[in-house]
C-alpha atoms as a PDB file:
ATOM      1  CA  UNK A   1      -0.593  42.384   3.799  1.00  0.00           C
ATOM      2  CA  UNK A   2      -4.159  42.677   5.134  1.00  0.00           C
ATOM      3  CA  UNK A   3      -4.333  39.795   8.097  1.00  0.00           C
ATOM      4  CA  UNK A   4      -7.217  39.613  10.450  1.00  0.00           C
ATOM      5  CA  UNK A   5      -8.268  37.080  12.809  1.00  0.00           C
ATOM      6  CA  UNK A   6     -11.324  35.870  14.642  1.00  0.00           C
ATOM      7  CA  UNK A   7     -12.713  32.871  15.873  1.00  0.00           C
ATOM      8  CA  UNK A   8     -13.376  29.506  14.148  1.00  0.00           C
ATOM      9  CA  UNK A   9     -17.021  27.890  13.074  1.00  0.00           C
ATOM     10  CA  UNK A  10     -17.587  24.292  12.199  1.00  0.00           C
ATOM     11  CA  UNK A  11     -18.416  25.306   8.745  1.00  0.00           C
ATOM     12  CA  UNK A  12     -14.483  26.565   8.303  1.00  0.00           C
ATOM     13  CA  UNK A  13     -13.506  23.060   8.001  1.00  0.00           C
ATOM     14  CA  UNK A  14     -13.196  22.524   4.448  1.00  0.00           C
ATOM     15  CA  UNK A  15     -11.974  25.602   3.876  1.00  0.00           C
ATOM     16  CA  UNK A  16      -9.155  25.041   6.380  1.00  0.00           C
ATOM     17  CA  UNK A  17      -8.712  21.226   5.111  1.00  0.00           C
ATOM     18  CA  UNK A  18      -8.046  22.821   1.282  1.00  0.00           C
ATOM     19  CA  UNK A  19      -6.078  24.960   2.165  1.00  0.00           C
ATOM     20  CA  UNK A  20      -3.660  22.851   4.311  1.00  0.00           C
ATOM     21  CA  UNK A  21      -3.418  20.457   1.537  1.00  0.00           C
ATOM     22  CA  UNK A  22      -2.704  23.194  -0.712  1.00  0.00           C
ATOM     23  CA  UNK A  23       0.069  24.504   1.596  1.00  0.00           C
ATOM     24  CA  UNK A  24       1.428  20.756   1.512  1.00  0.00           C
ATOM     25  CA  UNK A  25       1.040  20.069  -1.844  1.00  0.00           C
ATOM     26  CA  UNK A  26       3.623  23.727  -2.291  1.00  0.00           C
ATOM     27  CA  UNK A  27       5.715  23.299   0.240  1.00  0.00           C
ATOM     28  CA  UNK A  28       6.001  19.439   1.543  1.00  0.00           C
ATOM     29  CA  UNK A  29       4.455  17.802   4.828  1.00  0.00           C
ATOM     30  CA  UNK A  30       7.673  19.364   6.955  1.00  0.00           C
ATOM     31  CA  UNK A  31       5.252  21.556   9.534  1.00  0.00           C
ATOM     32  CA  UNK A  32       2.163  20.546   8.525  1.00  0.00           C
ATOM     33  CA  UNK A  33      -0.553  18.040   9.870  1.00  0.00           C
ATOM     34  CA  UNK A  34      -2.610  15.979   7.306  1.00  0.00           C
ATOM     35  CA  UNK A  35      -5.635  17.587   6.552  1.00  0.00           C
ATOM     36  CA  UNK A  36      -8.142  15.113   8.139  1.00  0.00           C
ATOM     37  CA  UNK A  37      -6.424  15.251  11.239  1.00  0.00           C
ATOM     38  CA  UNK A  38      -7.742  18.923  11.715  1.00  0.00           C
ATOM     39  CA  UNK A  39     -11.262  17.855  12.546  1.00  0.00           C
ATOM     40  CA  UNK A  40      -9.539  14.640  15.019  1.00  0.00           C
ATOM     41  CA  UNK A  41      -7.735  17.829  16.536  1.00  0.00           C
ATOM     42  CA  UNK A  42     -10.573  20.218  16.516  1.00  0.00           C
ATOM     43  CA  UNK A  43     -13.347  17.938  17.984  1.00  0.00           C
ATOM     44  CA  UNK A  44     -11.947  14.838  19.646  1.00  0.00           C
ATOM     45  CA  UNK A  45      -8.768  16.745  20.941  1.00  0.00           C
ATOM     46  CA  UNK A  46     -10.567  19.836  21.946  1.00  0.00           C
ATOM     47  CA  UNK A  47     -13.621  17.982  23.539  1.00  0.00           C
ATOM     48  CA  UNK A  48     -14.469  19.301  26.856  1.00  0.00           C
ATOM     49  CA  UNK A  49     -11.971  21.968  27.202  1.00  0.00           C
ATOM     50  CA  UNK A  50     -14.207  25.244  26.535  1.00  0.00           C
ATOM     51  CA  UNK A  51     -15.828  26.839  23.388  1.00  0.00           C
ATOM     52  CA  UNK A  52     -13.933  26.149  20.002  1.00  0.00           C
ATOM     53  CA  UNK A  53     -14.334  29.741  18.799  1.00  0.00           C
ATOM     54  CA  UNK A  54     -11.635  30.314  21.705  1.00  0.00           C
ATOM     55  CA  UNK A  55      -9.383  27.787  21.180  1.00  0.00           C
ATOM     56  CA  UNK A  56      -9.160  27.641  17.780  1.00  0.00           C
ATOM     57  CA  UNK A  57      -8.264  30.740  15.632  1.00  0.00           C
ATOM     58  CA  UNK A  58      -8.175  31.177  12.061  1.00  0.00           C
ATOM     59  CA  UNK A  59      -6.064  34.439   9.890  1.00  0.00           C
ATOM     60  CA  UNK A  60      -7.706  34.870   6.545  1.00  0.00           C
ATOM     61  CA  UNK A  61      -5.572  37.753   4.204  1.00  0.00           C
ATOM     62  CA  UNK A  62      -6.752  38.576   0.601  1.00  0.00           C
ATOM     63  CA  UNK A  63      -6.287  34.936  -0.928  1.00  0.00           C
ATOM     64  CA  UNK A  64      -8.013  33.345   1.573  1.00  0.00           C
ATOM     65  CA  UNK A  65      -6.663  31.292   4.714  1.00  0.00           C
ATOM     66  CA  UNK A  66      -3.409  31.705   5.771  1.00  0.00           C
ATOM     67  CA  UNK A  67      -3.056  30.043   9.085  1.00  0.00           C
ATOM     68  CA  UNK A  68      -4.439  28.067  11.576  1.00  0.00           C
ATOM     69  CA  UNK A  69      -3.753  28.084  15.158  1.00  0.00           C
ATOM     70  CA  UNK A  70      -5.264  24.863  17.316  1.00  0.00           C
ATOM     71  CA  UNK A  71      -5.206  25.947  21.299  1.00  0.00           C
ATOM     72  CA  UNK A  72      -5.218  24.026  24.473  1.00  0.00           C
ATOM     73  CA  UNK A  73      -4.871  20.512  22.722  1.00  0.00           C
ATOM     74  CA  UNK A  74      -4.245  18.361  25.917  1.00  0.00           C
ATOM     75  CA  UNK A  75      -4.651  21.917  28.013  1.00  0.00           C
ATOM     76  CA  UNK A  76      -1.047  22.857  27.861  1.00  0.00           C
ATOM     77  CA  UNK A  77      -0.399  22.338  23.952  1.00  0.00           C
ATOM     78  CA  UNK A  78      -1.238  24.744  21.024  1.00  0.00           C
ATOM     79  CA  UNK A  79      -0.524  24.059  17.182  1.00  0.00           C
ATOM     80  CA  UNK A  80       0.016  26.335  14.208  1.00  0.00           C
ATOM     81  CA  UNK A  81      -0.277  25.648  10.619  1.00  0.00           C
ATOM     82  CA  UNK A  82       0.695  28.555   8.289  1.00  0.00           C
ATOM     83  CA  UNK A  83       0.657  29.347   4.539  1.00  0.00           C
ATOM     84  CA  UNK A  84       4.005  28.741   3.302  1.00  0.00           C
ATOM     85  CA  UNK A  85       5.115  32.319   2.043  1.00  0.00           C
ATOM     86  CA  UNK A  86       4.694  33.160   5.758  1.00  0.00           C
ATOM     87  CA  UNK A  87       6.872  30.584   7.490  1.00  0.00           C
ATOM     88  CA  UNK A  88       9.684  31.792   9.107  1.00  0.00           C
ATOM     89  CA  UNK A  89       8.604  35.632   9.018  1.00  0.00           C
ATOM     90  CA  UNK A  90       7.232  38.301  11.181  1.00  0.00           C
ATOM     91  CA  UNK A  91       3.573  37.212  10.633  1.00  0.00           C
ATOM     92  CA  UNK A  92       4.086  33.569  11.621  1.00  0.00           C
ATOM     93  CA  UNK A  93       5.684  35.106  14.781  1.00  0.00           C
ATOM     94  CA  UNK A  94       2.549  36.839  15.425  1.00  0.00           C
ATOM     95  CA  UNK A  95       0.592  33.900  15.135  1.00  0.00           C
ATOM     96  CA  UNK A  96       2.968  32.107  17.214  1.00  0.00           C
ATOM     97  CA  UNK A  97       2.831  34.624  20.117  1.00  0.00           C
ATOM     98  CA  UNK A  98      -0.808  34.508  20.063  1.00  0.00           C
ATOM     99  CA  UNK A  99      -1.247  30.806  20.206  1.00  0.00           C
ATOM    100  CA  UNK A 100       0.804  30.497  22.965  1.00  0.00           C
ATOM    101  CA  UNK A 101      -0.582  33.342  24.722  1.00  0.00           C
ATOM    102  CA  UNK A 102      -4.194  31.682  23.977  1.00  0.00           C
ATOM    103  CA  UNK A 103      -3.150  28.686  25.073  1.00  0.00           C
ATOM    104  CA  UNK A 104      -1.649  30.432  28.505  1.00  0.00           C
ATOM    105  CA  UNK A 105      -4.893  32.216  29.482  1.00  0.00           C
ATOM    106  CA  UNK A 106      -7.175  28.726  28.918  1.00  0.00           C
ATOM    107  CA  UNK A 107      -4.526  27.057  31.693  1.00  0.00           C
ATOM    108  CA  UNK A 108      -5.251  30.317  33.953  1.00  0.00           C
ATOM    109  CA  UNK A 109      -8.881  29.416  33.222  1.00  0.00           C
ATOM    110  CA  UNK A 110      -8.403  26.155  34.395  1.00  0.00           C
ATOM    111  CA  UNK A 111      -6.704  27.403  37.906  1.00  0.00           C
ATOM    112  CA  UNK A 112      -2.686  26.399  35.841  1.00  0.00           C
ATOM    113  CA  UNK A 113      -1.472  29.598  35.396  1.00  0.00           C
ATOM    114  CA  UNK A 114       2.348  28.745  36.200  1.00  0.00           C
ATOM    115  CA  UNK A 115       2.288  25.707  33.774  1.00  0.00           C
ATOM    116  CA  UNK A 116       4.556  25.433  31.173  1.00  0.00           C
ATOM    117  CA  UNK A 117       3.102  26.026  27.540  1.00  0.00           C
ATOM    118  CA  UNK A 118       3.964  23.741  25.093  1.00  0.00           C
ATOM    119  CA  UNK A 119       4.098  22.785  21.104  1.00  0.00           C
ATOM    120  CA  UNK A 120       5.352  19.923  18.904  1.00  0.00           C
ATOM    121  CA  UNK A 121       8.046  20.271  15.610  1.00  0.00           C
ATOM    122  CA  UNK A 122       8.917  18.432  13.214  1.00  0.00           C
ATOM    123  CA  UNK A 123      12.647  16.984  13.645  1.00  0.00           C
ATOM    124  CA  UNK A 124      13.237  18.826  10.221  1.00  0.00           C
ATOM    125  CA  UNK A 125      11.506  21.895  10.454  1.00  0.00           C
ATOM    126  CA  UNK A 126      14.228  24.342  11.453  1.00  0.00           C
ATOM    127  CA  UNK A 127      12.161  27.314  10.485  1.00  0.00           C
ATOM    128  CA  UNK A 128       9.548  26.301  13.196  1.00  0.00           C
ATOM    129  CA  UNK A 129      12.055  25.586  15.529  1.00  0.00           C
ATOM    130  CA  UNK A 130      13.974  29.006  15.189  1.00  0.00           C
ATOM    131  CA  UNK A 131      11.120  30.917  15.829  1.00  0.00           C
ATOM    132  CA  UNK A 132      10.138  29.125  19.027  1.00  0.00           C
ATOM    133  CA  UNK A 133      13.442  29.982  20.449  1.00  0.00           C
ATOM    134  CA  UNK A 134      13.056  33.685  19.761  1.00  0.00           C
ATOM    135  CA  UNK A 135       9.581  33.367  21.446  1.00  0.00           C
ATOM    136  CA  UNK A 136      11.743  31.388  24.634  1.00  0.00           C
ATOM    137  CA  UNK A 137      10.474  27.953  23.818  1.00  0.00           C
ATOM    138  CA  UNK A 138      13.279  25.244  24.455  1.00  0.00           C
ATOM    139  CA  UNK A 139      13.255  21.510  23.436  1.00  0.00           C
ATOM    140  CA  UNK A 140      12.454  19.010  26.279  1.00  0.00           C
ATOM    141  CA  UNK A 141      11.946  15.332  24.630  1.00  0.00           C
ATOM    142  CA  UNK A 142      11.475  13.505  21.527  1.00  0.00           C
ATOM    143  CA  UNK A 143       8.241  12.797  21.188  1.00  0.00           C
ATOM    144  CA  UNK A 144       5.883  10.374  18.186  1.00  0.00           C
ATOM    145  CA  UNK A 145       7.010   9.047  14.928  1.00  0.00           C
ATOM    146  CA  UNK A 146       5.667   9.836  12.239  1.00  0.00           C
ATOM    147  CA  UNK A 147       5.725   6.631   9.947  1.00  0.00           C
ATOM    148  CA  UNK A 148       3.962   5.979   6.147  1.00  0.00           C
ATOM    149  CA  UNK A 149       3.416   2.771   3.931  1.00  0.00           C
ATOM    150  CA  UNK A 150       3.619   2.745   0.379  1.00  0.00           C
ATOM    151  CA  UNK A 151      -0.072   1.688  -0.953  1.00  0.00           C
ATOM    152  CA  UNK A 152       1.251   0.065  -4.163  1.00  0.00           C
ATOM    153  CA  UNK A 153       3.393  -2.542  -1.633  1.00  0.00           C
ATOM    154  CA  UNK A 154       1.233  -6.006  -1.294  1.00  0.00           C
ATOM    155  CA  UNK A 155      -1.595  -5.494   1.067  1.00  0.00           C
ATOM    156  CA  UNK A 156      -2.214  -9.261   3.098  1.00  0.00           C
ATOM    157  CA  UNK A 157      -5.688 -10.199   3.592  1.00  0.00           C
ATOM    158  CA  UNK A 158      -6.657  -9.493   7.070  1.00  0.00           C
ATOM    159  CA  UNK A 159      -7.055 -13.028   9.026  1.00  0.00           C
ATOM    160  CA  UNK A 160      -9.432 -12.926  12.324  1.00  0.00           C
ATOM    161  CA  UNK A 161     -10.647 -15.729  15.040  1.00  0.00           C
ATOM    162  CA  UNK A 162     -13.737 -17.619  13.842  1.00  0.00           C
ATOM    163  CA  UNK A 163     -16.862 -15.338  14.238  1.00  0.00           C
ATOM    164  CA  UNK A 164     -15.309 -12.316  14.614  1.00  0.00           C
ATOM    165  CA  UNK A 165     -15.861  -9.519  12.015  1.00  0.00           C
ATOM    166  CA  UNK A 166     -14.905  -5.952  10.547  1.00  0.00           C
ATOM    167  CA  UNK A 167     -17.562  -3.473   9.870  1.00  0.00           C
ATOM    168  CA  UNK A 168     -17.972   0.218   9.649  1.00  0.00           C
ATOM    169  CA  UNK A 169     -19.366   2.162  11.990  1.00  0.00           C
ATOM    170  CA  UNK A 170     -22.742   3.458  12.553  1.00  0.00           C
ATOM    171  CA  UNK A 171     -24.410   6.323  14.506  1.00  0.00           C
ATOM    172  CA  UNK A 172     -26.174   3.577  16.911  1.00  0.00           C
ATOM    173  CA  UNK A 173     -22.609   2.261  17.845  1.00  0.00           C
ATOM    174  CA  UNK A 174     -22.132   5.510  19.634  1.00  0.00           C
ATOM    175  CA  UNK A 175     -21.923   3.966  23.303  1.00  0.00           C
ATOM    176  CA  UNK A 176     -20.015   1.150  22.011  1.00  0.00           C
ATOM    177  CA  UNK A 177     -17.403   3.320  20.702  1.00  0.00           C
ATOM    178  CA  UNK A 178     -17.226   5.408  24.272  1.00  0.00           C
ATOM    179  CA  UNK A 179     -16.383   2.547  25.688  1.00  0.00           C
ATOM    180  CA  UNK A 180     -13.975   1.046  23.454  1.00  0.00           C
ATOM    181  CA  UNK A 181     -12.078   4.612  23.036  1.00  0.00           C
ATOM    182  CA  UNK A 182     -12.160   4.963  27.491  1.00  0.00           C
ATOM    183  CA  UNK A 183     -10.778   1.491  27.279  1.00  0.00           C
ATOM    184  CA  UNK A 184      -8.376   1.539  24.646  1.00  0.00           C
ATOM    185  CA  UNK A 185      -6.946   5.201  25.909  1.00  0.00           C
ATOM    186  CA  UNK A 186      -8.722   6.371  29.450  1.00  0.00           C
ATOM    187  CA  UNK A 187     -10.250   9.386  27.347  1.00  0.00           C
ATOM    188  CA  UNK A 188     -12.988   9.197  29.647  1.00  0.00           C
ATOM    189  CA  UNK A 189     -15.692   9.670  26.469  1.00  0.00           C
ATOM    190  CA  UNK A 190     -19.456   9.469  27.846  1.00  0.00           C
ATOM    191  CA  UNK A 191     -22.100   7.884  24.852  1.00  0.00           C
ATOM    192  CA  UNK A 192     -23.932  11.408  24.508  1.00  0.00           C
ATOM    193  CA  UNK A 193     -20.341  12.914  24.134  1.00  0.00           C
ATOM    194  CA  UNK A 194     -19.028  10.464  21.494  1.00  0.00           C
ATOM    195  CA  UNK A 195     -21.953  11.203  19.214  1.00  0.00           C
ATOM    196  CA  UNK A 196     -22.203  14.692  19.571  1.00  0.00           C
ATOM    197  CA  UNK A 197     -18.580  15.475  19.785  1.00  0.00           C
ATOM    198  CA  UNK A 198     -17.589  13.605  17.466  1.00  0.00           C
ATOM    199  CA  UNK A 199     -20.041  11.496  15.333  1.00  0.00           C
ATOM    200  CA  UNK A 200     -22.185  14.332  14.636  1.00  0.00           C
ATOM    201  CA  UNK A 201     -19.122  16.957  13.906  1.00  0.00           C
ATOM    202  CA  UNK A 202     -17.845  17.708  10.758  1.00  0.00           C
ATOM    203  CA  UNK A 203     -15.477  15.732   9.223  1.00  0.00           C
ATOM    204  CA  UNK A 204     -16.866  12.598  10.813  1.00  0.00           C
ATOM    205  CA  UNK A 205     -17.642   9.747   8.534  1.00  0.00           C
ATOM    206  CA  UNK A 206     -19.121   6.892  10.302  1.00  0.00           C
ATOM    207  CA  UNK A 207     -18.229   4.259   6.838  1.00  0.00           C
ATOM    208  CA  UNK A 208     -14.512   5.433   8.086  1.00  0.00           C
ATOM    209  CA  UNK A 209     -14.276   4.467  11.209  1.00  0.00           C
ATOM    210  CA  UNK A 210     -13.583   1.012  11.132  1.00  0.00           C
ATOM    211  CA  UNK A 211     -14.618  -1.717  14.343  1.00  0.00           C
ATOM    212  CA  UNK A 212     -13.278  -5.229  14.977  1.00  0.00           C
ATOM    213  CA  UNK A 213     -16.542  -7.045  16.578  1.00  0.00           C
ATOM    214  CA  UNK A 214     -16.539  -9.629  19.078  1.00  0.00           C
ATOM    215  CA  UNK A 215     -18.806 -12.305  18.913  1.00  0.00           C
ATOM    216  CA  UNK A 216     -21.893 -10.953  20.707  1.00  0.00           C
ATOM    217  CA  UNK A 217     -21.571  -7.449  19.544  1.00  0.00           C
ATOM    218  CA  UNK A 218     -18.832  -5.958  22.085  1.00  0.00           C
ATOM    219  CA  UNK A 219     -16.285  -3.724  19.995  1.00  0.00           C
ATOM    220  CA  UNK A 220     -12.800  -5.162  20.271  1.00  0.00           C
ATOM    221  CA  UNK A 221     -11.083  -2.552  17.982  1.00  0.00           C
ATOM    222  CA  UNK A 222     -10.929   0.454  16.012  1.00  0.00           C
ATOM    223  CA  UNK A 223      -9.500   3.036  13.952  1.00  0.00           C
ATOM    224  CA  UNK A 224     -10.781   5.868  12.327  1.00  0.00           C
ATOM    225  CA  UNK A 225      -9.194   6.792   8.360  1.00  0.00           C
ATOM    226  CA  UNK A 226      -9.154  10.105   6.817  1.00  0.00           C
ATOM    227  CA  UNK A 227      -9.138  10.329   3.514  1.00  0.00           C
ATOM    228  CA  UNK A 228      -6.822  13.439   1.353  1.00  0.00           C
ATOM    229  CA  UNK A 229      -7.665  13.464  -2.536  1.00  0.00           C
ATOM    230  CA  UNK A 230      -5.593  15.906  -3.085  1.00  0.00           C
ATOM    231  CA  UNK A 231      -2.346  14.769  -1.750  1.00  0.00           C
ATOM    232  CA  UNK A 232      -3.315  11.028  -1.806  1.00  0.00           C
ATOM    233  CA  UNK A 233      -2.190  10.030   1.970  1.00  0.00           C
ATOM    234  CA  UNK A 234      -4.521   8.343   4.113  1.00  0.00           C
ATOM    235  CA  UNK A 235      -3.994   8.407   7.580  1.00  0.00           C
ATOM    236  CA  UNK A 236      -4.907   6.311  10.484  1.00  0.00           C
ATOM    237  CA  UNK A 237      -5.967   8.124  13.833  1.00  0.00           C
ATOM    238  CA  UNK A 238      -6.501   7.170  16.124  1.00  0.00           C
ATOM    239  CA  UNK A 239      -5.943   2.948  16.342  1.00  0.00           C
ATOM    240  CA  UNK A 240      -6.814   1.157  19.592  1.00  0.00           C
ATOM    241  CA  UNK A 241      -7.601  -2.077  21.093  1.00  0.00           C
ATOM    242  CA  UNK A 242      -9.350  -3.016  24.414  1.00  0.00           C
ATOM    243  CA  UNK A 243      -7.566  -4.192  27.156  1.00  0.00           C
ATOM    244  CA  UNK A 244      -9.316  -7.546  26.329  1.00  0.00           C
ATOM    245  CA  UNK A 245      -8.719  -8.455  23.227  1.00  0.00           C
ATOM    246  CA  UNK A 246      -5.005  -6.785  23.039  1.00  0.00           C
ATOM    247  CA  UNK A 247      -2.192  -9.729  21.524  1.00  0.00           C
ATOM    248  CA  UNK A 248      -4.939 -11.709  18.798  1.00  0.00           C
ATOM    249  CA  UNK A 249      -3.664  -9.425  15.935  1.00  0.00           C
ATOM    250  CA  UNK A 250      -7.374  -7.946  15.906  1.00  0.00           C
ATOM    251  CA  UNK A 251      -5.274  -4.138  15.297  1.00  0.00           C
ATOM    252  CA  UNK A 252      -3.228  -5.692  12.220  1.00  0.00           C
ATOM    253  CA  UNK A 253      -6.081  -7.059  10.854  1.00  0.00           C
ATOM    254  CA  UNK A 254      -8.168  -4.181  10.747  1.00  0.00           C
ATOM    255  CA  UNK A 255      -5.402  -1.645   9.875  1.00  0.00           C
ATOM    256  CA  UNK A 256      -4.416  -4.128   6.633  1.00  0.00           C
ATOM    257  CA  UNK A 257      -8.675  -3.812   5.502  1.00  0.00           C
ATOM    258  CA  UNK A 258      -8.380  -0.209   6.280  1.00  0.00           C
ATOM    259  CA  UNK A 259      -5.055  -0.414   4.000  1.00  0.00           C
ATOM    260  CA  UNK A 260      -6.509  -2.169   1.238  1.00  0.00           C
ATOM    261  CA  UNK A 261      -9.806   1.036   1.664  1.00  0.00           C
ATOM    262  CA  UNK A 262      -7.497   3.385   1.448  1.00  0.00           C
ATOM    263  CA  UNK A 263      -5.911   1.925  -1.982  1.00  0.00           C
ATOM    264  CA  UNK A 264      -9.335   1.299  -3.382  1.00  0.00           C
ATOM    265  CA  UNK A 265      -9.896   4.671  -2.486  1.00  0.00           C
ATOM    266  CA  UNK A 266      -7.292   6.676  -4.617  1.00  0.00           C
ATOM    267  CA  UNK A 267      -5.057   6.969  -1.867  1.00  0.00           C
ATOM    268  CA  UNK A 268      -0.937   6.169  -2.740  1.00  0.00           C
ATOM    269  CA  UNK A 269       0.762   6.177   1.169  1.00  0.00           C
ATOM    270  CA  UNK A 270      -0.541   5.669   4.037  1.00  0.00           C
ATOM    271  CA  UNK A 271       0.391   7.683   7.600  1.00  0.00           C
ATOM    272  CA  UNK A 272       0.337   6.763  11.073  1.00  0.00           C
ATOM    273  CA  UNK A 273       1.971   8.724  13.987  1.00  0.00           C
ATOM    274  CA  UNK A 274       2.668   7.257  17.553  1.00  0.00           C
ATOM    275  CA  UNK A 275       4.793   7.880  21.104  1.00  0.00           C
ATOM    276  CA  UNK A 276       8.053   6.567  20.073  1.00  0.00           C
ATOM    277  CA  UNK A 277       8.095   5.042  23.039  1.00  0.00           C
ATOM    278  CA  UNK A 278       5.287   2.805  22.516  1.00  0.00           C
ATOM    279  CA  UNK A 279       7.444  -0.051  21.460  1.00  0.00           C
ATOM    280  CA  UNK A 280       4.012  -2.731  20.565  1.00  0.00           C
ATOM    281  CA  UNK A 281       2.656   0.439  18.634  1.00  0.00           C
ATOM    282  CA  UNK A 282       5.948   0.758  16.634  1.00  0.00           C
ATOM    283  CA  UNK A 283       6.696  -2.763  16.343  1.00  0.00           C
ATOM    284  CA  UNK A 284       2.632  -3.323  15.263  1.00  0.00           C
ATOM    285  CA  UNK A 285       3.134  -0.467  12.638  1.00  0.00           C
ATOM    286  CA  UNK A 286       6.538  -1.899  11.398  1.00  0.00           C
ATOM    287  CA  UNK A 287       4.762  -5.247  10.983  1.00  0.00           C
ATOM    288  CA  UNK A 288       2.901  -3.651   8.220  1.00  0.00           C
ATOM    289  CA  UNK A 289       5.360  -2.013   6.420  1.00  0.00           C
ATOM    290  CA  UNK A 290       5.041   1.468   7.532  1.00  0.00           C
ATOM    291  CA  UNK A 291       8.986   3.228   7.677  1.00  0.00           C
ATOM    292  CA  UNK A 292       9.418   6.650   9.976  1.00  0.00           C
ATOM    293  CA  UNK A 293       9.727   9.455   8.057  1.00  0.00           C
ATOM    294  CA  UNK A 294       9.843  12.115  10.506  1.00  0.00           C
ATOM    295  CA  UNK A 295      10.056  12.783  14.317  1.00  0.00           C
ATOM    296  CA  UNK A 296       7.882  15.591  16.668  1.00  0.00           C
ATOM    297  CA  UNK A 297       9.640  17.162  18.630  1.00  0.00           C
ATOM    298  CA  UNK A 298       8.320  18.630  21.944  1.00  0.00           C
ATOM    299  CA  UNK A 299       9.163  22.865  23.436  1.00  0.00           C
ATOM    300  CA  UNK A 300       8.013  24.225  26.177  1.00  0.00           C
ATOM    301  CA  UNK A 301       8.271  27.894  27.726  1.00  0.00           C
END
């Protein structure tokens, strides 16, 4: 097989998100992300921590893409998303290595050079998991659930407090939304960054990311929804409340109108991943009928 690599550009994304959906649509979600979580991972998750043409690397063969490597995600992390046919062979093992050994040179950048390098697997994914121990990755905790809701359940009306109200979001919101997202999370997002990291990115749809608004304008809560056609799963990420407004159901009400979007939408299930041991996240997502499907499952070398 011909394989080459180089660098990504922001106008790989759709390319990247067919091709993962493709991948899924052959081969199941065991290993692989949902497509609109690339561009969360690419832009939001990679904001700040050096040019994306070094972080993120793309292999392209004969037939097109076949892999995806996603470096430096929360500085120590790196993930890799590979065609099917390669998973589990010698070429996946070559992406692997140089992931990691991406990942290892941005913490030597960053004056980390003994830090541990790390990745996530799914709790089923034993292919994934085999090659990480020949690379001298080991498992060191249990980390988010990964949960979906059957769209064709009943959807509940949303209910919210007198004069409250749910709206889409629009490019003018952008210091609004730093603030909610450095509330919700401590992400430390400036305005200027928000818009141009990721408002203005691709991927971004403002009519998808989703506020609960105070009365007098403040944003109370939020999630963003991205939207597969191809394999029909929405998914939810990231969800947050200010510190605020946290315990007036503002997050179940806007995640059941983002539900009820996502069915008028075309969409059949529904995703949303969180720490497992964020017990109000879980018992939130619960509420709404969402059911784990799979684990992550953190190694580190």
């Amino acid at each position: 097989m011909s394989l080459r690599m180089r660098s990504y550009q922001d106008e790989d994304l759709p390319d990247l998100q067919a091709a993962l959906a493709g991948w899924i649509l052959a081969a199941g979600w065991c290993g692989y992300c949902h497509p609109g979580d690339l561009a969360h991972r690419i832009y939001a998750g990679l904001r700040g921590k050096g040019p994306r043409g070094e972080l993120v690397q793309v292999w392209e063969d004969g037939g097109g893409v076949a892999g995806v490597a996603i470096c430096g995600r929360f500085d120590a992390a790196f993930d890799l998303f590979a065609a099917p046919l390669l998973r589990g062979g010698e070429t996946e093992l070559m992406m692997l290595r140089a992931a990691s050994d991406t990942t290892r040179r941005h913490l030597a950048r960053l004056g980390r050079p003994g830090e541990k390098v790390l990745s996530d697997v799914f709790s089923c994914d034993t292919r994934r998991t085999t090659q990480l121990a020949r690379l001298g990755f080991a498992e060191y905790r249990r980390w988010d659930d990964i949960t979906e809701r059957d769209l064709a359940a009943p959807i509940p009306a949303p209910q919210l407090p007198p004069g409250w109200a749910i709206r889409p979001a629009a490019l003018a919101d952008h210091a609004r939304l730093a603030a909610a997202h450095d509330d919700a999370f401590g992400d430390g997002w400036t305005p200027e960054q928000y818009r141009d990291e990721v408002m203005l990115r691709p991927g971004y749809d403002p009519g998808r990311e989703l506020l609960v608004v105070a009365p007098g304008g403040a944003v109370a809560a939020f999630t963003i929804i991205w939207l597969d056609e191809r394999t029909r799963v929405g998914l939810f990420e990231p969800v947050g409340t200010c510190r605020a407004f946290q315990r007036m159901g503002l997050a179940r009400a806007l995640m059941l109108h983002a539900l009820e979007l996502m069915r008028q939408s075309g969409m059949a299930i529904a995703r949303v991943e969180h720490d497992m041991a964020n017990a109000p996240a879980g018992a939130l997502y619960r509420g709404l009928g969402f059911v784990k499907r799979y684990e992550t499952v953190g190694y580190r070398r």
